[in-house]
N, C-alpha and C. Protein backbone atom coordinates (compact mmCIF):
# COMPACT_ATOMS: atom_id res chain seq x y z
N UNK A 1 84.45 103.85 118.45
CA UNK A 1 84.30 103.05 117.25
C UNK A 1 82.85 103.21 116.79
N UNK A 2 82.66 103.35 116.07
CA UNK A 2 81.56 103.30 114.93
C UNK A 2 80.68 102.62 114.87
N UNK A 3 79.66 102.52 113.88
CA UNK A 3 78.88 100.94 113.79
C UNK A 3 78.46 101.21 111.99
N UNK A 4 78.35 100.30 111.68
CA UNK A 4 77.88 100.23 110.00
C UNK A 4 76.83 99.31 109.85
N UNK A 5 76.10 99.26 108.60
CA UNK A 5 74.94 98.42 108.46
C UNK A 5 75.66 98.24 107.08
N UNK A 6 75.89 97.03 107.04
CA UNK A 6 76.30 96.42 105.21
C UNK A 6 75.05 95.62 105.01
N UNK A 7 74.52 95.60 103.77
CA UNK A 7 73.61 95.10 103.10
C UNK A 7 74.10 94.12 102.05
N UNK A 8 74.41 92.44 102.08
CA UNK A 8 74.82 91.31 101.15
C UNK A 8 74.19 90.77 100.43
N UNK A 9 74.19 90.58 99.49
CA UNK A 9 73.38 89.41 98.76
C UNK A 9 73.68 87.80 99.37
N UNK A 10 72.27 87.42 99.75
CA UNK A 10 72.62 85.99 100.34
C UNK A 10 73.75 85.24 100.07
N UNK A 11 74.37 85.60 98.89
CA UNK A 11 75.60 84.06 98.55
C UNK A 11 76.50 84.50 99.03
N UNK A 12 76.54 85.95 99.29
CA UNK A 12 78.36 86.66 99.20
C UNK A 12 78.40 86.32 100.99
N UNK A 13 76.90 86.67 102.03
CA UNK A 13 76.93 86.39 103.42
C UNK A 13 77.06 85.22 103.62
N UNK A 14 76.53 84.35 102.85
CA UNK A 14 76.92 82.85 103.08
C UNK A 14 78.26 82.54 103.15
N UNK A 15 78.80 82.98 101.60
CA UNK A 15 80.43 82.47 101.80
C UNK A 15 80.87 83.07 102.73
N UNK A 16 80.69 84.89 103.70
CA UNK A 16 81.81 85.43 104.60
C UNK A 16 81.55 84.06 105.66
N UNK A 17 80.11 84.08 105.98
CA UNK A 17 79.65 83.18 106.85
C UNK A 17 80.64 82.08 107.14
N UNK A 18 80.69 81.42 106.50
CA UNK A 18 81.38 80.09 106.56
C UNK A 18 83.32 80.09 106.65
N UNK A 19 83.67 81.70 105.87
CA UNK A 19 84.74 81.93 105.85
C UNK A 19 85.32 82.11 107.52
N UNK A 20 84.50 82.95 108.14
CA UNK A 20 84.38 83.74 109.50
C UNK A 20 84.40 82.46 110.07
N UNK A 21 84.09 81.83 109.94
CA UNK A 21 83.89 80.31 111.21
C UNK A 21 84.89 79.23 110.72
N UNK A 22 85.41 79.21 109.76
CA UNK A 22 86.62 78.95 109.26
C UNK A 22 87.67 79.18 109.70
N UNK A 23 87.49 80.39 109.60
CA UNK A 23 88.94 81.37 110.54
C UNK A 23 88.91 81.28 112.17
N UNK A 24 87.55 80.76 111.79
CA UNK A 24 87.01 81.10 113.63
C UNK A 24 87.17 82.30 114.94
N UNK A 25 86.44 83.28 113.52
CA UNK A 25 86.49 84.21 114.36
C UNK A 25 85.05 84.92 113.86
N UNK A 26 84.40 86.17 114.25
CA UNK A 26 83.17 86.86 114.09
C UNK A 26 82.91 87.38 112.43
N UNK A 27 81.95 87.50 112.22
CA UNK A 27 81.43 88.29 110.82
C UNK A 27 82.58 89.50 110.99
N UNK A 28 82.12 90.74 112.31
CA UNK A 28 82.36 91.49 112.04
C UNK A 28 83.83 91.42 111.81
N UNK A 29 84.45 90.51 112.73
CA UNK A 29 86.28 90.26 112.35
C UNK A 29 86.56 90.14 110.89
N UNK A 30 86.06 88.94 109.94
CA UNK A 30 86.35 89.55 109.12
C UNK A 30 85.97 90.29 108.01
N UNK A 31 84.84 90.95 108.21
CA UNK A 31 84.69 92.42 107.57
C UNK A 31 85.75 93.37 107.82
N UNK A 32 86.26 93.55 109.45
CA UNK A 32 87.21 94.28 109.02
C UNK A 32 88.33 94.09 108.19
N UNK A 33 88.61 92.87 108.86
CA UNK A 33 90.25 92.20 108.23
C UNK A 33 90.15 92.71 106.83
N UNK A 34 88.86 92.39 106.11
CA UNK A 34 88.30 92.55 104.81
C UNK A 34 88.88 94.18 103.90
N UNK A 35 88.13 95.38 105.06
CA UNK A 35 88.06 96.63 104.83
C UNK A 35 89.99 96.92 104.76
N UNK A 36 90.39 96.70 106.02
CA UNK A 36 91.31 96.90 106.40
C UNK A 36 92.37 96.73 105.31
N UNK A 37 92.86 95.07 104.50
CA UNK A 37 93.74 94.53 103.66
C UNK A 37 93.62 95.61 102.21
N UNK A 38 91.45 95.63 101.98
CA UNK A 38 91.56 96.51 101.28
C UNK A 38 92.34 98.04 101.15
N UNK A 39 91.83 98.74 102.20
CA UNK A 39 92.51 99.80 102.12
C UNK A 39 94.23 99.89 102.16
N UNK A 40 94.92 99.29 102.43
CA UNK A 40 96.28 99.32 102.82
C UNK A 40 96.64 98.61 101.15
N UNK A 41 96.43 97.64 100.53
CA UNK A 41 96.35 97.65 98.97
C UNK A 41 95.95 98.92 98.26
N UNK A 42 95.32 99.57 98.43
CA UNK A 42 94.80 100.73 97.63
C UNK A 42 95.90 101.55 97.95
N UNK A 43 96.40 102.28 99.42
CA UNK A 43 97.44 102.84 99.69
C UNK A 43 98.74 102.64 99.40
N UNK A 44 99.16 101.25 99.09
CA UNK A 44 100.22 100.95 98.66
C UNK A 44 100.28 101.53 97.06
N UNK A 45 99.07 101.12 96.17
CA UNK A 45 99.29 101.23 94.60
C UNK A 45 98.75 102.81 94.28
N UNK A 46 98.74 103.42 95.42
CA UNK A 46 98.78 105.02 95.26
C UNK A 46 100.52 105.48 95.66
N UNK A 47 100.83 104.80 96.33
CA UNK A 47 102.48 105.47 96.62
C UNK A 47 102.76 105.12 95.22
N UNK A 48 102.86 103.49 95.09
CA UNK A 48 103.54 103.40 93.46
C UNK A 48 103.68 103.93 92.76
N UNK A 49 102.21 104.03 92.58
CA UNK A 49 102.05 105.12 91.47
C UNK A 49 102.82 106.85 91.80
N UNK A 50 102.94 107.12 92.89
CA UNK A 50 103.47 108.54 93.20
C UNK A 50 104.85 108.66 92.33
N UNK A 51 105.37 107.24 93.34
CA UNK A 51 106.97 107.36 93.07
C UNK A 51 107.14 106.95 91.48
N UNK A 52 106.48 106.53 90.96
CA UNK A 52 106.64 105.88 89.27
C UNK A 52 106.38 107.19 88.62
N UNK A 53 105.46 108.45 88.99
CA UNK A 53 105.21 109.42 88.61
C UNK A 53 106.47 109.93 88.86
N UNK A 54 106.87 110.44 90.42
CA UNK A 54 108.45 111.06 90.76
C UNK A 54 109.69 110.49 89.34
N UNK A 55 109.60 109.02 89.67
CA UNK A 55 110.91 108.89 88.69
C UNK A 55 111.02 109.21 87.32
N UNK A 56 109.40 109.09 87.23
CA UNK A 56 109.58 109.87 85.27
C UNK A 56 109.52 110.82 85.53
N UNK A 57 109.00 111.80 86.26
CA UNK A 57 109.51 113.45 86.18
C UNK A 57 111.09 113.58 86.38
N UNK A 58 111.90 112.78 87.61
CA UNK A 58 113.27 112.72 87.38
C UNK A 58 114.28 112.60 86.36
N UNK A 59 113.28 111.67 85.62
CA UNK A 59 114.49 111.29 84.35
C UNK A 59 113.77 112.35 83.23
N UNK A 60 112.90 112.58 83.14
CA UNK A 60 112.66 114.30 82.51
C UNK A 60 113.26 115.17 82.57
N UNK A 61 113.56 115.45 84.13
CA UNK A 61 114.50 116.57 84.27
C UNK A 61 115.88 116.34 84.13
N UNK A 62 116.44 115.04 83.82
CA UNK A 62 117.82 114.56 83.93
C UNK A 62 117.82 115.10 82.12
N UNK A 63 117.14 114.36 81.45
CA UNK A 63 116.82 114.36 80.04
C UNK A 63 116.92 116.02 79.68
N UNK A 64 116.51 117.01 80.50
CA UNK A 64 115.92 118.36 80.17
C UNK A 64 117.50 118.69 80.13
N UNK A 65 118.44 118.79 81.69
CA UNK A 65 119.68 118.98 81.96
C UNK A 65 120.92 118.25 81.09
N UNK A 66 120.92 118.23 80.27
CA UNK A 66 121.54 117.31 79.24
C UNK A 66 121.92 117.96 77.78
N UNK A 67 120.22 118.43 77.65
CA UNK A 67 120.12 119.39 76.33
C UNK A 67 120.41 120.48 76.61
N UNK A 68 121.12 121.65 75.46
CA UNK A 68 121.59 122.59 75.29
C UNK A 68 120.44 123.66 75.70
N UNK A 69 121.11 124.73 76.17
CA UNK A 69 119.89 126.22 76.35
C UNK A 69 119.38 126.31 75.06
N UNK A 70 120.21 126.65 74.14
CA UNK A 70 119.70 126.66 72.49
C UNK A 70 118.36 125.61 72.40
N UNK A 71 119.01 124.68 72.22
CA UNK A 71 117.90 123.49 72.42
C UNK A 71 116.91 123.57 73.06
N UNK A 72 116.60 123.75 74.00
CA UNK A 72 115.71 123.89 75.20
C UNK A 72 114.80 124.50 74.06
N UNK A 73 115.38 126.13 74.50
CA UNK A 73 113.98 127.44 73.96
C UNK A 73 113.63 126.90 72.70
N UNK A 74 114.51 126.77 71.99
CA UNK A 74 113.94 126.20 70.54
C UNK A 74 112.52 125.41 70.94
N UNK A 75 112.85 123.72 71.59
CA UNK A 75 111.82 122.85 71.63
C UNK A 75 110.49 123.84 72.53
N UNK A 76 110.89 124.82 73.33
CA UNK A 76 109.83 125.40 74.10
C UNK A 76 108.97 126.34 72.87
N UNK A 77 109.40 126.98 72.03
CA UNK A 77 109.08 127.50 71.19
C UNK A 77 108.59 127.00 70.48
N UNK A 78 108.80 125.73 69.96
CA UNK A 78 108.10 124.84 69.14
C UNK A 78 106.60 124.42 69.77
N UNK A 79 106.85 124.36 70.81
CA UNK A 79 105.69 123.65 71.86
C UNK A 79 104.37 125.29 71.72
N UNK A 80 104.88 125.83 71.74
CA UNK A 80 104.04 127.28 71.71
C UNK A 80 103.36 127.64 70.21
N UNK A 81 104.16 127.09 69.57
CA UNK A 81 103.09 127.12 67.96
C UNK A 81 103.18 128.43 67.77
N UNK A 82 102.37 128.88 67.02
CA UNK A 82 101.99 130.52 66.54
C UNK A 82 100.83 130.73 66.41
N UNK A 83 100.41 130.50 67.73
CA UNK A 83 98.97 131.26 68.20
C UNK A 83 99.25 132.47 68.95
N UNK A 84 98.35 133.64 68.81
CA UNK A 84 98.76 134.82 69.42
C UNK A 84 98.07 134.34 70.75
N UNK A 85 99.06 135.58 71.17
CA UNK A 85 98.20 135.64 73.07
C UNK A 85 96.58 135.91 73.12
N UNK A 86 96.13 135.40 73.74
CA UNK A 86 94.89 135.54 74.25
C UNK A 86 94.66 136.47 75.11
N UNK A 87 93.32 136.95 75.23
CA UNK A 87 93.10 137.92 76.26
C UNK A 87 93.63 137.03 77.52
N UNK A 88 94.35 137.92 78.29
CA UNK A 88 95.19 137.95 79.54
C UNK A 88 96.13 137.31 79.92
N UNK A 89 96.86 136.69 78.44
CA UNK A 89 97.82 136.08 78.45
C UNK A 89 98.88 137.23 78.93
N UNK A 90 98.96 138.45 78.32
CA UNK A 90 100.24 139.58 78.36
C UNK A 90 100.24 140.10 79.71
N UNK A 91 101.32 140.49 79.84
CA UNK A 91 101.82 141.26 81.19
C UNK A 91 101.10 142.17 80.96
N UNK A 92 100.83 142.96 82.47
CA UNK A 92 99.92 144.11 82.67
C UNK A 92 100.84 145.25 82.54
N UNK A 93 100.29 145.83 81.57
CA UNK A 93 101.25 147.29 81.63
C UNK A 93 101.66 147.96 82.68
N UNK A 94 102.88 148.17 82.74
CA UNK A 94 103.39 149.43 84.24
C UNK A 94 103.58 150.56 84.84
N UNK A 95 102.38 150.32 85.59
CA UNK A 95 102.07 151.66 86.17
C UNK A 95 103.53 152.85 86.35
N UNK A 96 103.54 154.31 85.69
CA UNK A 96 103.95 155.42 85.51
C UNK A 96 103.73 156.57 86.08
């Protein structure tokens, strides 16, 4: 295990202060408890967010599978505008 040096502004050590002896247990107890609740909140509203990402790509692709091939290239074509290729957009010519 580790060791850390946290640096408080008197009011915020005061309140853990009093919190910690409240709970009746050490500073460092709950600093961790502290670190700890934090991180596992942060980890939770990163899955969320994963799976909220997953299900709108799902219903994208449900949405995509629905519309016609016609349809499709059309809207893909549309999406492409009429800008020419750029340098290195094109396939490399084949070697002969």
């Amino acid at each position: 295990m580790g060791g850390l040096t946290v640096r408080l502004p008197d009011s915020l050590r005061g309140k853990a202060s009093d919190l910690a002896e409240e709970e009746g247990i050490s500073m460092n107890q709950l600093v961790m408890l502290a670190v700890s609740e934090k991180i596992t909140r942060l980890d939770a509203e990163a899955q969320f967010a994963h799976l909220d990402a997953l299900e709108r790509f799902g219903e994208a692709v449900a949405e995509e599978e629905c519309a016609q091939p016609d349809k499709l290239m059309e809207d893909l074509l549309n999406r492409a505008g009429d800008e020419e290729p750029r340098e290195g957009d094109r396939r490399p010519a084949k070697a002969t």
